[in-house]
Protein backbone atom coordinates (compact mmCIF):
# COMPACT_ATOMS: atom_id res chain seq x y z
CA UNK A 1 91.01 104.14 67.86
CA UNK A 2 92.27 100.60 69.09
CA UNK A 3 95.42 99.24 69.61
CA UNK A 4 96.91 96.14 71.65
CA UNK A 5 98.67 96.75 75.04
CA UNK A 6 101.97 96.33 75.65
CA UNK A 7 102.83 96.68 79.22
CA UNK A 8 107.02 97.48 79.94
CA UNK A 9 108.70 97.40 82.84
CA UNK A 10 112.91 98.19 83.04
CA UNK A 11 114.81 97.72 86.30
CA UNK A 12 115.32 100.70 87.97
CA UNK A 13 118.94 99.15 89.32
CA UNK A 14 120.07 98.21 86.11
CA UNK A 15 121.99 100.36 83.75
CA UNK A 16 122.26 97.29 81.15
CA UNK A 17 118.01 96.77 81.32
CA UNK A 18 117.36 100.39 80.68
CA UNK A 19 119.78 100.18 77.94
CA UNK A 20 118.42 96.97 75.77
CA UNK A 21 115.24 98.14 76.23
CA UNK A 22 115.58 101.49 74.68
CA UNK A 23 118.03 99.73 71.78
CA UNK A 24 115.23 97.53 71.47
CA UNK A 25 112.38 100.67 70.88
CA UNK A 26 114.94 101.92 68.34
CA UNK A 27 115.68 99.03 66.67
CA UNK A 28 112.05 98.15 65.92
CA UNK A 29 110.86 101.85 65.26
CA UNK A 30 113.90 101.04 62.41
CA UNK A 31 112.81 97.92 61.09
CA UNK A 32 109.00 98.61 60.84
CA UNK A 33 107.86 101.76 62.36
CA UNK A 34 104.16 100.75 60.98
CA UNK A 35 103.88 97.79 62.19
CA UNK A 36 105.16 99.27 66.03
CA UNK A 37 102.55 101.95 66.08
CA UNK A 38 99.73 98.94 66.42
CA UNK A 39 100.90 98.65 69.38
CA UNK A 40 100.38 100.68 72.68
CA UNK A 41 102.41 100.74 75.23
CA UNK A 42 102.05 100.89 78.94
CA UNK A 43 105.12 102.23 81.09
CA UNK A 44 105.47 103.36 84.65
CA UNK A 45 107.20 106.59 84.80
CA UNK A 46 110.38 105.50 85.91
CA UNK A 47 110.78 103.48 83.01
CA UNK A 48 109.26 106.22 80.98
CA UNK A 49 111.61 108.90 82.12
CA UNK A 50 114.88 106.34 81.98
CA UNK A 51 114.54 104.92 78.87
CA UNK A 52 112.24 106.97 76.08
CA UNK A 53 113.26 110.56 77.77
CA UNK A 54 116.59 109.70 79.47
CA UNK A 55 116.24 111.71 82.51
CA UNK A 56 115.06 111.03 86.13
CA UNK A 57 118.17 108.46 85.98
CA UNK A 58 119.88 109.52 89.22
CA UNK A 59 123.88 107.70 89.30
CA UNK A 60 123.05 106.94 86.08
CA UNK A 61 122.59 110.12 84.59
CA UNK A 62 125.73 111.69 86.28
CA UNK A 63 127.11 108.51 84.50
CA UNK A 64 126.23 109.36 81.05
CA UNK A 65 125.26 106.10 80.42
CA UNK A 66 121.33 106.50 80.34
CA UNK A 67 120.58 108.84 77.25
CA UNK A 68 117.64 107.49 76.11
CA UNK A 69 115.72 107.70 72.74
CA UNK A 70 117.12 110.39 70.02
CA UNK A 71 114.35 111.91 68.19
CA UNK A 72 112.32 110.73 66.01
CA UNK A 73 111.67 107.89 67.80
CA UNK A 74 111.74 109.53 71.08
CA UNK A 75 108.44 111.46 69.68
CA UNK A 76 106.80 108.29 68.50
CA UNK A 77 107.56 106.47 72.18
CA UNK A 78 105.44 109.92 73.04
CA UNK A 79 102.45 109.64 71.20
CA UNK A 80 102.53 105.47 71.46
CA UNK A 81 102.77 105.42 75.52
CA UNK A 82 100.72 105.65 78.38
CA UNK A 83 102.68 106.28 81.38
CA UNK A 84 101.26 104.79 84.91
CA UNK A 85 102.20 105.75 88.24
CA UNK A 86 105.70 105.02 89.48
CA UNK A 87 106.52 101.18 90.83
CA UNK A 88 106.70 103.21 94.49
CA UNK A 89 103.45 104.79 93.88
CA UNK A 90 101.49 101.30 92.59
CA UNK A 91 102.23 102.02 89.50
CA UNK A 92 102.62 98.20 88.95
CA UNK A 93 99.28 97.02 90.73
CA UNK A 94 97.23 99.14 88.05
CA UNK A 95 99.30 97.07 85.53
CA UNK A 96 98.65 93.70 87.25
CA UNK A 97 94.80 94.74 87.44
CA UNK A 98 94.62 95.45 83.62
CA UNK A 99 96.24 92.26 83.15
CA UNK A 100 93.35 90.48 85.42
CA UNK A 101 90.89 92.58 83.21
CA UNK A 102 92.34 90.78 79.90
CA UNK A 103 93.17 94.38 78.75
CA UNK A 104 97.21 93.98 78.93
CA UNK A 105 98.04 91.25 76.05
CA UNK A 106 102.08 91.20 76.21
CA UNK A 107 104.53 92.18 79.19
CA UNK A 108 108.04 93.03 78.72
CA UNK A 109 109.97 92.46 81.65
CA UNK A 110 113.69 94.22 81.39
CA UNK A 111 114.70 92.26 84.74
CA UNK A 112 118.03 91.61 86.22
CA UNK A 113 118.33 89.06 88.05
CA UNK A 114 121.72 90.26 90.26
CA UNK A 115 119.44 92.71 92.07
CA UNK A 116 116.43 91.96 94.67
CA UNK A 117 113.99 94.49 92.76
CA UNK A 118 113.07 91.80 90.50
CA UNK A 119 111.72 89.99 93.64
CA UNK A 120 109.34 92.60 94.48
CA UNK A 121 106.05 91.15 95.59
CA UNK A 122 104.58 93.61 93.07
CA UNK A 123 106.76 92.66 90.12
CA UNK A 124 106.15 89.16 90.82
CA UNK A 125 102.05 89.45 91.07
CA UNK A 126 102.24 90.62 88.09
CA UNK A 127 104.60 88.26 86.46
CA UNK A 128 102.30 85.66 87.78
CA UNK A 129 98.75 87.03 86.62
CA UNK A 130 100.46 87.65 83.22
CA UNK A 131 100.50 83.92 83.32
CA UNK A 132 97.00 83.35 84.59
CA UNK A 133 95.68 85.67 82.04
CA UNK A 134 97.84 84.51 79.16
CA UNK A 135 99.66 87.42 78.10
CA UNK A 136 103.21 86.60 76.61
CA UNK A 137 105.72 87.58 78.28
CA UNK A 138 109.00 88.46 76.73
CA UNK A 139 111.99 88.73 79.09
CA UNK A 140 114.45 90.41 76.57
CA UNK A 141 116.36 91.56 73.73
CA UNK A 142 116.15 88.63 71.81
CA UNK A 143 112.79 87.38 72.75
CA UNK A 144 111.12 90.83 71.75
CA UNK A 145 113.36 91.27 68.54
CA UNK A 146 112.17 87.72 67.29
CA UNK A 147 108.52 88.21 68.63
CA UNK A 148 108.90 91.37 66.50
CA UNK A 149 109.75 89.55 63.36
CA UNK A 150 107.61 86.83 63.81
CA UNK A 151 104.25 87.41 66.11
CA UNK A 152 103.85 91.01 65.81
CA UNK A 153 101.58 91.18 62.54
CA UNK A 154 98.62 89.07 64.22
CA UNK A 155 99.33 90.25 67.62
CA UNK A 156 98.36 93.66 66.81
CA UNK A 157 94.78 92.68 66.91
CA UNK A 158 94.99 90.95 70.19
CA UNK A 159 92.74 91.63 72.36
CA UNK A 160 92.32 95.48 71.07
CA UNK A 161 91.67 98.21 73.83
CA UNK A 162 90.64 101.85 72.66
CA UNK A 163 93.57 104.83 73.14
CA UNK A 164 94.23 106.21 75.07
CA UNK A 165 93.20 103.82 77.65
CA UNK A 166 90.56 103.42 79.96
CA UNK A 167 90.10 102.31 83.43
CA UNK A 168 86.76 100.66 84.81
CA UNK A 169 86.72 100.40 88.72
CA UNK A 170 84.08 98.31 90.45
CA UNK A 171 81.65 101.01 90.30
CA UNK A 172 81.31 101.25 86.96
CA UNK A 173 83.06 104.57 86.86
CA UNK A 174 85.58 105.16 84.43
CA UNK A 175 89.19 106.91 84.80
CA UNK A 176 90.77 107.80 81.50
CA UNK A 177 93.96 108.22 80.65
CA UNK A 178 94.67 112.38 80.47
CA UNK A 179 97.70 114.78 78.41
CA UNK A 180 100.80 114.32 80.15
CA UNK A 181 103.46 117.47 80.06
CA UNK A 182 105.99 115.72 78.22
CA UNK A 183 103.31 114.82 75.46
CA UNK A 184 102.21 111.13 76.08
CA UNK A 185 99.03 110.28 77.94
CA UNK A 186 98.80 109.14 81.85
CA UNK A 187 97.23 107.38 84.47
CA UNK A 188 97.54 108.71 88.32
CA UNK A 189 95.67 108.00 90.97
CA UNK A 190 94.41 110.67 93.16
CA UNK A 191 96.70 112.54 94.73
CA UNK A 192 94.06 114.43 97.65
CA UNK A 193 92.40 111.57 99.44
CA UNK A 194 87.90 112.09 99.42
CA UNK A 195 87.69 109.49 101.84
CA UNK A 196 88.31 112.28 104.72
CA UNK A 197 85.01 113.28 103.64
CA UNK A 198 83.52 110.34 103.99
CA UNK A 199 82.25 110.37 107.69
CA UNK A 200 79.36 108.09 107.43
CA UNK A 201 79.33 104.38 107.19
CA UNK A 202 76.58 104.65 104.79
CA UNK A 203 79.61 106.39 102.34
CA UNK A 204 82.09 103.97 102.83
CA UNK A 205 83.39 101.18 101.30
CA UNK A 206 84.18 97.89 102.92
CA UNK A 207 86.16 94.66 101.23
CA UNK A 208 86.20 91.45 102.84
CA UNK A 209 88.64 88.44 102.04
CA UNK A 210 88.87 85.22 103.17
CA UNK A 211 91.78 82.25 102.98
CA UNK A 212 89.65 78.99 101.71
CA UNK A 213 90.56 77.35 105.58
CA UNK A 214 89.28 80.87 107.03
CA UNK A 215 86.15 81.07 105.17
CA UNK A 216 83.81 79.46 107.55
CA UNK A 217 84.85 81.92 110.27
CA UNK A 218 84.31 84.55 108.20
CA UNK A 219 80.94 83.66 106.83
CA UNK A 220 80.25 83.16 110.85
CA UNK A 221 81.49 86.95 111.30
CA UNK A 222 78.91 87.93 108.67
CA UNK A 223 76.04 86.52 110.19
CA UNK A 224 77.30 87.74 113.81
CA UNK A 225 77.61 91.46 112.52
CA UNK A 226 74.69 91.20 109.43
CA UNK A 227 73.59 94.52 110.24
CA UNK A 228 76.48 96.10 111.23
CA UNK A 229 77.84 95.58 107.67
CA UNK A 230 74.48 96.44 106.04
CA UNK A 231 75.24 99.85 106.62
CA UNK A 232 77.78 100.23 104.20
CA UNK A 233 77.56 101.60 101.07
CA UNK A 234 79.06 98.63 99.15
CA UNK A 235 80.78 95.40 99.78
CA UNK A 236 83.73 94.36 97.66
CA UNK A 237 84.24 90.62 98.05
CA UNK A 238 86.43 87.85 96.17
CA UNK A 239 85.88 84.45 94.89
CA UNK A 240 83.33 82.36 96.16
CA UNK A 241 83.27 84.22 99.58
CA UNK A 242 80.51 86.94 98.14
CA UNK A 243 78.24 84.42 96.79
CA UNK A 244 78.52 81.92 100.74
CA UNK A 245 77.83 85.48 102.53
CA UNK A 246 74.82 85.93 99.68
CA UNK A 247 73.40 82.83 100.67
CA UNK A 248 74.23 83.02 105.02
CA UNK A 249 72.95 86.48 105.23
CA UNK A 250 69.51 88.23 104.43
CA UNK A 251 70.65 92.00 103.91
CA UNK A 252 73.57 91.91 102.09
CA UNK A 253 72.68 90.87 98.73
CA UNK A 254 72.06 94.08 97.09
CA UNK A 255 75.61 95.71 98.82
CA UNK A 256 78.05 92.93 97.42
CA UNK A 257 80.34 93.34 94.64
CA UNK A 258 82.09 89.92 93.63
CA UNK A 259 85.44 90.58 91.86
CA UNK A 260 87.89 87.31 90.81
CA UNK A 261 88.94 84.90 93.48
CA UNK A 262 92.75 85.37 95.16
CA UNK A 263 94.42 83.39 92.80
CA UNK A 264 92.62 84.89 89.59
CA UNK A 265 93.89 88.69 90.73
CA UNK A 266 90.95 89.45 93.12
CA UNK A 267 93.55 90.44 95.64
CA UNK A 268 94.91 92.75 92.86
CA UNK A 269 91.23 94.59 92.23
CA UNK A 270 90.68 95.59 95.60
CA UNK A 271 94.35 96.99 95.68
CA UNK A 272 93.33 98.68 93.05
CA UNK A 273 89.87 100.03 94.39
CA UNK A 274 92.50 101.34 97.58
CA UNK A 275 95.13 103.02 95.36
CA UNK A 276 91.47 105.11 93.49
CA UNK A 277 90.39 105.95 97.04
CA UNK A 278 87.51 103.90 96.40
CA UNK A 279 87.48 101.22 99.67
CA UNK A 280 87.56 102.87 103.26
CA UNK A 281 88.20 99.60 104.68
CA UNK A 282 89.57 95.82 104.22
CA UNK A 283 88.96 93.11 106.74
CA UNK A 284 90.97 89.95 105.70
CA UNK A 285 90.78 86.68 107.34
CA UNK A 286 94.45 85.66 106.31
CA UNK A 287 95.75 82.13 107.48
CA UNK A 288 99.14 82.03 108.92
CA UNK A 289 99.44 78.41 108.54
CA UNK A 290 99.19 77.37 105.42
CA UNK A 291 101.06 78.40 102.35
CA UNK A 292 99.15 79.90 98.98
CA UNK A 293 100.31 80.71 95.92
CA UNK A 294 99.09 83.83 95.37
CA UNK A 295 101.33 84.93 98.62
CA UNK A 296 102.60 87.80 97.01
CA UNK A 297 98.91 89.03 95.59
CA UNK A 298 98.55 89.42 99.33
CA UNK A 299 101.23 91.50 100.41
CA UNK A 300 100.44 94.15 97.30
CA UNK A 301 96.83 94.44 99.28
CA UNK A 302 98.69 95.57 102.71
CA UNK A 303 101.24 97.62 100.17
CA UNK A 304 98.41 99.77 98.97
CA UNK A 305 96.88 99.86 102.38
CA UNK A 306 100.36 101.29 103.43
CA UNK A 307 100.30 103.76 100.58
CA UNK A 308 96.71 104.81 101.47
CA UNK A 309 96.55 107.54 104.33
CA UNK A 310 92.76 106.79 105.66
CA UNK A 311 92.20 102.85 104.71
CA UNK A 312 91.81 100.62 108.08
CA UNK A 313 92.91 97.00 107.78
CA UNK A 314 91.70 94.42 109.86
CA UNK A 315 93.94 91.45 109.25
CA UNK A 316 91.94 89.03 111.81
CA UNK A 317 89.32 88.09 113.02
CA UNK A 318 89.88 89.29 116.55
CA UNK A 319 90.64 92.18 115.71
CA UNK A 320 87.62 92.53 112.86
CA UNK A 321 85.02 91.57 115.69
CA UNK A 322 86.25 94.42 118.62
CA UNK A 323 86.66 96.84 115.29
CA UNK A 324 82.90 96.17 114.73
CA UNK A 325 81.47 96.11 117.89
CA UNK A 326 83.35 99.08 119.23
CA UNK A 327 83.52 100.88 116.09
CA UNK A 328 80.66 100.23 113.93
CA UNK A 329 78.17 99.21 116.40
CA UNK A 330 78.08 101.89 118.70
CA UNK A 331 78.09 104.46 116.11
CA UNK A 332 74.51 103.94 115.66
């Protein structure tokens, strides 16, 4: 089976967001319940729990005001939704990365804009890349209820992804979405880190970024440490800096794995690889100096770092080339 994505996001501050977005799910469900079930959607579970089961609501609950949906359509919301990991947990990284992977084609964004959680470097990658990667974006009632009347018939076989979904990391391997105990399918990323286990460099995972005005110095820290790096398992690289360490170095060719530049969500992927346990460490070569416009991208990379128990960051080049020499090279 195949369906187009529908990533949703409500603010969690907001009683009025997590209310038009459930009114929303009922009104539709009313006015064509066919047509809605061509569509998948993608929630994280605070969303999930606020506005399709109505618990998990905190003030809100003790409120009354968040009930969410009433059966039937509660049940449909079930069996139509894949729930991701919580915004807290990265829940919105794994939805930025499916947008970068042209999975994702339309983001609802319940946002309020009297709160600062709408200006969450996280929420606004992902706002971004949704713009890169030309999914539409609808930022309301109205927007979705017209949409609805209008787009929805040849949107549902926009860019169709089988269900329940799938999730490719840069290894090839694949993490599917599994039976949740309230009935819809999930995503999660580990939850008992295997990177402990990995003792040997030869195991381990390395990423390397570069700022455009800090890649020379990094394609010089490359050469410098050639074999140092060579002794990792795999190298996860973005842009254009893979294919200038391809061509400075001799043994590094068959370790590199080129994802999308910065700007194009590369930042994103290598969260991403972090948040599966899959990259040990990240050495990034960030430039204080000048501005970029894929800032936040770069703060979700140090967010998953700071979700991540075992990762090591190296955030310059100082402190990249005493990590290697004292670390790496005299581990040998």
């Amino acid at each position: 089976m195949q369906k187009t994505l529908i990533g949703a996001i409500a603010s969690h501050d907001s009683v009025r967001k997590n209310v038009e977005f459930s009114t929303i799910l009922r009104l539709l469900y009313e006015t064509d319940k066919d047509l809605l079930s061509e569509f998948h959607f993608l929630m994280t579970r605070g969303t999930f729990n606020r506005c399709v089961l109505g618990k998990d609501v905190g003030d809100f609950q003790e409120a009354g005001q968040l009930t969410g949906l009433e059966s039937p359509v509660r049940e449909f919301m079930i069996e139509n939704t894949t729930i991701l990991p919580r915004n807290r947990d990265g829940g919105v990284i794994l939805l930025s990365n499916l947008m970068v992977k042209k999975r994702c084609s339309l983001l609802w964004t319940f946002l309020t804009p009297t709160t600062t959680h709408w200006m969450n470097p996280e929420l606004l990658a992902l706002i971004r890349l949704s713009d890169v990667w030309r999914a539409k974006r609808l930022l309301n009632y109205g927007s979705v209820e017209e949409w609805f009347t209008r787009e929805a018939s040849r949107d549902r076989n926009r860019r169709l992804q089988p269900i329940p979904p799938e999730f490719k990391l840069a290894d090839g391997s694949l993490h599917k979405a599994v039976p949740s105990s309230n009935g819809a399918t999930k995503i999660e990323f580990p939850r008992n880190s295997v990177s402990y286990s990995r003792q040997s460099f030869g195991d381990k995972t390395i990423a390397l970024i570069a700022h455009d005005e800090m890649k020379p110095r990094m394609i010089e820290f490359c050469v410098d440490f050639e074999f140092e790096l060579a002794r990792f398992k795999r190298i996860l690289t973005t842009g254009t800096t893979g294919k200038k360490i391809m061509d400075a170095t001799s043994m590094l060719k068959d370790r590199i794995v080129p994802l999308n530049s910065g700007p194009l969500g590369g930042d994103i992927e290598i969260a991403v690889e972090v948040l599966f346990d899959q990259c040990d460490v990240i050495i990034f070569f960030v430039d204080p100096l000048h501005p970029h416009p894929h800032t936040d991208d770069i703060r979700v990379v140090f967010a998953a770092a700071m979700r991540t128990p075992t990762v090591r960051v190296l955030a310059n080049e100082m402190q990249a080339r005493e990590w290697m020499d004292r670390v790496v090279r005299e581990s040998e």
